[in-house]
N, C-alpha and C. Protein backbone atom coordinates (compact mmCIF):
# COMPACT_ATOMS: atom_id res chain seq x y z
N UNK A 1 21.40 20.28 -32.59
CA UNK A 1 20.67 20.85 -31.48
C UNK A 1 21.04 20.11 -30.21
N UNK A 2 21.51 21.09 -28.93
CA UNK A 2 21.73 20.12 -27.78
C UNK A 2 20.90 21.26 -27.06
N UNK A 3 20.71 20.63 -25.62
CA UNK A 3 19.81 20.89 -24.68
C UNK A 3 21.04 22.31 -24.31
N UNK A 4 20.49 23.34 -23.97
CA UNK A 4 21.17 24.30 -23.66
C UNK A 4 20.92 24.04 -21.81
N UNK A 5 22.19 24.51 -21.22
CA UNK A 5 22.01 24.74 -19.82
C UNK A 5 21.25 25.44 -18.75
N UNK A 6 20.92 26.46 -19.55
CA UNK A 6 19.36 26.99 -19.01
C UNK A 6 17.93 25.84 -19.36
N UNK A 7 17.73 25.57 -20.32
CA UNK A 7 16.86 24.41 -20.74
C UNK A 7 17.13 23.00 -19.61
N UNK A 8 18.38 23.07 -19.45
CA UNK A 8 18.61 21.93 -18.35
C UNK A 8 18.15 22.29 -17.03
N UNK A 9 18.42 23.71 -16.54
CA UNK A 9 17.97 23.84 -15.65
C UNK A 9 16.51 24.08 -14.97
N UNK A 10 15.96 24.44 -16.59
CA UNK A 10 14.36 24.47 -16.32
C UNK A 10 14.12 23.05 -16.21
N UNK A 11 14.02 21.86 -16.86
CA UNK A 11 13.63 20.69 -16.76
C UNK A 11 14.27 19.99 -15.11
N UNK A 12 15.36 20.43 -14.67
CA UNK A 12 15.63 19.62 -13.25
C UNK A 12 14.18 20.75 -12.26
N UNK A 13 14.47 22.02 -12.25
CA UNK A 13 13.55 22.83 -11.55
C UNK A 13 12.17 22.38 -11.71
N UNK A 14 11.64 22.06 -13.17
CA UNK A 14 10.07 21.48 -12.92
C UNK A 14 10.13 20.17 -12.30
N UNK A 15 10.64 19.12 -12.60
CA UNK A 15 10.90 18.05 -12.54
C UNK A 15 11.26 17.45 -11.00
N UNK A 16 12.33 18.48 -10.58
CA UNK A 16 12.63 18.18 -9.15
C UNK A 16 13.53 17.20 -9.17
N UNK A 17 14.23 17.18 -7.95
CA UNK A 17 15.20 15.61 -8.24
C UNK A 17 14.77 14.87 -6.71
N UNK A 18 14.07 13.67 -7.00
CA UNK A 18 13.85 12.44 -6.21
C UNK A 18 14.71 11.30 -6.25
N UNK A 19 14.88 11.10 -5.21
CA UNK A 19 15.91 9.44 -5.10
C UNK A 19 15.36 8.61 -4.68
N UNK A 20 13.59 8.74 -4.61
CA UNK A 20 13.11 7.44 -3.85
C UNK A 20 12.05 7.59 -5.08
N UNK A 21 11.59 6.53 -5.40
CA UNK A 21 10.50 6.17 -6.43
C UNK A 21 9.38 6.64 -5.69
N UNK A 22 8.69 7.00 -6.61
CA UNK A 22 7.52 7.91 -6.46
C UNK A 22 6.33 7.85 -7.93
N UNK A 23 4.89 7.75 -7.27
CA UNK A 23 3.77 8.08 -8.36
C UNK A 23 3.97 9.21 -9.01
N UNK A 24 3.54 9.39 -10.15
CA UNK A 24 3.82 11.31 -10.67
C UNK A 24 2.12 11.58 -10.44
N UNK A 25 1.70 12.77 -10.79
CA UNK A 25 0.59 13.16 -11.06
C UNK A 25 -0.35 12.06 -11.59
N UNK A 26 -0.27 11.32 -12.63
CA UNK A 26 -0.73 10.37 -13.26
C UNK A 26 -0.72 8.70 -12.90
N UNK A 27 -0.16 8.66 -11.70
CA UNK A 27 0.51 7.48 -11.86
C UNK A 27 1.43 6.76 -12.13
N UNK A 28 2.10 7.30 -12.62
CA UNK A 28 3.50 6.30 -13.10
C UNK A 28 4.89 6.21 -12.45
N UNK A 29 5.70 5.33 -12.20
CA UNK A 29 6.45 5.36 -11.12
C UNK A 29 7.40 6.20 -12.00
N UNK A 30 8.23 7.05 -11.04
CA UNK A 30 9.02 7.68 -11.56
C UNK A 30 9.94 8.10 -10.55
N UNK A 31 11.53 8.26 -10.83
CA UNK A 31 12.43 8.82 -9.89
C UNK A 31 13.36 9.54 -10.56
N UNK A 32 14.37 10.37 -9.56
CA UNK A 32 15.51 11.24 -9.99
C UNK A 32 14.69 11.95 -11.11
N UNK A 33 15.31 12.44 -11.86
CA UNK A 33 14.93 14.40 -12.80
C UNK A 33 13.94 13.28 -13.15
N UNK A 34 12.44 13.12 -13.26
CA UNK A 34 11.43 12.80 -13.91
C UNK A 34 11.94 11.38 -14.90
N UNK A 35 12.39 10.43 -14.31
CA UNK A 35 12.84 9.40 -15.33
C UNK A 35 11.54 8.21 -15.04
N UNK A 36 10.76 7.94 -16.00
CA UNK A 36 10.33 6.70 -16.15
C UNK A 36 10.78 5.58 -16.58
N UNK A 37 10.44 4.22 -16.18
CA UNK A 37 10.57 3.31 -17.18
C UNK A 37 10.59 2.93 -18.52
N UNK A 38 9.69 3.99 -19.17
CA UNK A 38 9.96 4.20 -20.64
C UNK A 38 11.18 4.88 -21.14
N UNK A 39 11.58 5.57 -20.29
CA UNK A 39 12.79 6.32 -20.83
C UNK A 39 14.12 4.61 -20.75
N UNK A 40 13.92 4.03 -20.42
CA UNK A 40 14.93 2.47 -20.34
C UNK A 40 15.45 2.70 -18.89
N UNK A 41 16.56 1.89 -18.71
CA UNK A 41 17.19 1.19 -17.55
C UNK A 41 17.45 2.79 -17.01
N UNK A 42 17.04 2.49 -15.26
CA UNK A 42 16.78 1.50 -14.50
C UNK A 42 15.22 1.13 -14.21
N UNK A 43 13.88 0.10 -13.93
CA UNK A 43 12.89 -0.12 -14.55
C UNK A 43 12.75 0.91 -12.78
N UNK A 44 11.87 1.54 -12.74
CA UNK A 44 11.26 2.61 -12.11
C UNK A 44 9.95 1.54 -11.30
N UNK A 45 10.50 1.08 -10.19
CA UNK A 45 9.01 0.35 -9.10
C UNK A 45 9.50 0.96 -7.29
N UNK A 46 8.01 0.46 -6.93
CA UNK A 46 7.81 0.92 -5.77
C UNK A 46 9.67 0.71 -5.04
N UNK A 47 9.71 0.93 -3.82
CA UNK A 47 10.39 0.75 -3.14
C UNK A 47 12.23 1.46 -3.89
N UNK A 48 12.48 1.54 -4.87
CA UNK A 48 13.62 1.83 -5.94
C UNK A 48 14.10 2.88 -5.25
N UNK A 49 15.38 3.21 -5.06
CA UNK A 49 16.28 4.21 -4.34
C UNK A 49 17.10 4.32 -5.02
N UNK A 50 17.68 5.47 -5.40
CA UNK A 50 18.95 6.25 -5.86
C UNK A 50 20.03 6.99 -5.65
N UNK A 51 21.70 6.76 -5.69
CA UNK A 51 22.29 7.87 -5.55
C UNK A 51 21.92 9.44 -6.03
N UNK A 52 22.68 10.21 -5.53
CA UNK A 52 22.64 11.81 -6.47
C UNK A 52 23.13 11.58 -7.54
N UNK A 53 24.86 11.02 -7.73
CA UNK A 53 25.27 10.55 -8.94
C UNK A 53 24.56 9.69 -9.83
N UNK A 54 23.63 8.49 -8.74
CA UNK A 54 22.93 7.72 -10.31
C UNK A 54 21.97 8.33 -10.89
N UNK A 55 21.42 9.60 -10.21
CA UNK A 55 20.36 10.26 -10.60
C UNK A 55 20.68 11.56 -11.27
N UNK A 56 22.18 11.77 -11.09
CA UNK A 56 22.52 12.51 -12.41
C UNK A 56 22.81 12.11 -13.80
N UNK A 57 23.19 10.49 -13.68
CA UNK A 57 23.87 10.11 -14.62
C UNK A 57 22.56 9.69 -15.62
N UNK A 58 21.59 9.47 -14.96
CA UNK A 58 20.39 8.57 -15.38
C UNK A 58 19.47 9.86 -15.96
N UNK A 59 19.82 11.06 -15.58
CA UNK A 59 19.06 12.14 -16.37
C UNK A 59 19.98 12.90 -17.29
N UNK A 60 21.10 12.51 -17.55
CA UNK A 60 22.00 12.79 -18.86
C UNK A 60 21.74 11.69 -19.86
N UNK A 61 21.63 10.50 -19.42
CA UNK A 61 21.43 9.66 -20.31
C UNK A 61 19.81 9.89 -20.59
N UNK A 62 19.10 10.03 -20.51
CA UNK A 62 17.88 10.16 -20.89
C UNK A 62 17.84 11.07 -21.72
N UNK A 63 18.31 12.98 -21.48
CA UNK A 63 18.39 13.98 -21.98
C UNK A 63 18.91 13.26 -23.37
N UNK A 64 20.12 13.23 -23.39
CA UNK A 64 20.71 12.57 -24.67
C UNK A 64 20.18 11.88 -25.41
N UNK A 65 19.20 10.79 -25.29
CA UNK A 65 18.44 9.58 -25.82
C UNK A 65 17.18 10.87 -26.45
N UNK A 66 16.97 11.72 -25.84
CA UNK A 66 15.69 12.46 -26.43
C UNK A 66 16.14 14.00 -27.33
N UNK A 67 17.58 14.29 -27.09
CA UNK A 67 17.42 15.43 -27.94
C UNK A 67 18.23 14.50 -29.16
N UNK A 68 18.72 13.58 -29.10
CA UNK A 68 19.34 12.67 -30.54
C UNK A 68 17.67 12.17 -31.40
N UNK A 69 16.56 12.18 -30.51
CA UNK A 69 15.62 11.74 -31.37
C UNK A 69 14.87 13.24 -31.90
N UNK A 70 14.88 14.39 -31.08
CA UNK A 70 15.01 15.78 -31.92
C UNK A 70 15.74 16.36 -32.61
N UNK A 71 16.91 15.90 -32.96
CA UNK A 71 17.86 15.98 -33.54
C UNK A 71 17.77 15.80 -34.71
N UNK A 72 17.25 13.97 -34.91
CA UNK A 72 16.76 13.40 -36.01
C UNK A 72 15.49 13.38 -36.25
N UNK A 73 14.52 14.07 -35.98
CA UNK A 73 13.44 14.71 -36.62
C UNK A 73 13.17 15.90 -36.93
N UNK A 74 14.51 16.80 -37.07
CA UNK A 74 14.27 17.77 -37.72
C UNK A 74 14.79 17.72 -38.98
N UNK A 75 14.25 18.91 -39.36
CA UNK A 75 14.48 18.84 -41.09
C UNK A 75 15.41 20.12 -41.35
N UNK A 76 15.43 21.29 -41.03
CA UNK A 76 15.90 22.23 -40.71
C UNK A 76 16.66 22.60 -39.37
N UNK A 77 17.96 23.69 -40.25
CA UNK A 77 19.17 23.85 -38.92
C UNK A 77 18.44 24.76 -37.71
N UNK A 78 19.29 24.62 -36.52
CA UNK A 78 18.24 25.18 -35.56
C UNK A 78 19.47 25.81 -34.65
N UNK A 79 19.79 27.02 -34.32
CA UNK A 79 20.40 27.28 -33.56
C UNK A 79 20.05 27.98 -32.12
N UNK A 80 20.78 28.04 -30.67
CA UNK A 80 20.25 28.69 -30.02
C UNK A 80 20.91 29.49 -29.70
């Protein structure tokens, strides 16, 4: 299972792309396509600024880190 390109494009469209760190709804610092600190490097605090490129690169690497963990929790083939 990989993220299909429409699926990519819904998640940048909700998500939005920011290059300056920012609260979300909840609180939590977050920048570029919706990346937190939980998602790993780079740690997401006040003042934090981003290229377009690091904020593309930093929401491929995230995407990847989360459909490899849907990937491996499925049990059954899944096509789209």
């Amino acid at each position: 299972m990989d993220l299909s390109p429409i699926g990519e494009a819904v998640l940048i469209a909700r998500e939005g792309r920011r290059l300056k760190a920012y609260k979300d709804s909840v609180g939590v610092w977050t920048i570029g396509i919706g990346h937190t600190s939980a998602a790993g490097a780079p740690l997401v605090t006040a003042g934090l600024t981003i290229t377009s490129g690091q904020c593309d690169a930093i929401f491929e690497r995230d995407v990847q880190k989360y459909v490899a963990a849907v990937r491996q929790g499925l049990k059954v083939a899944v096509s789209q």
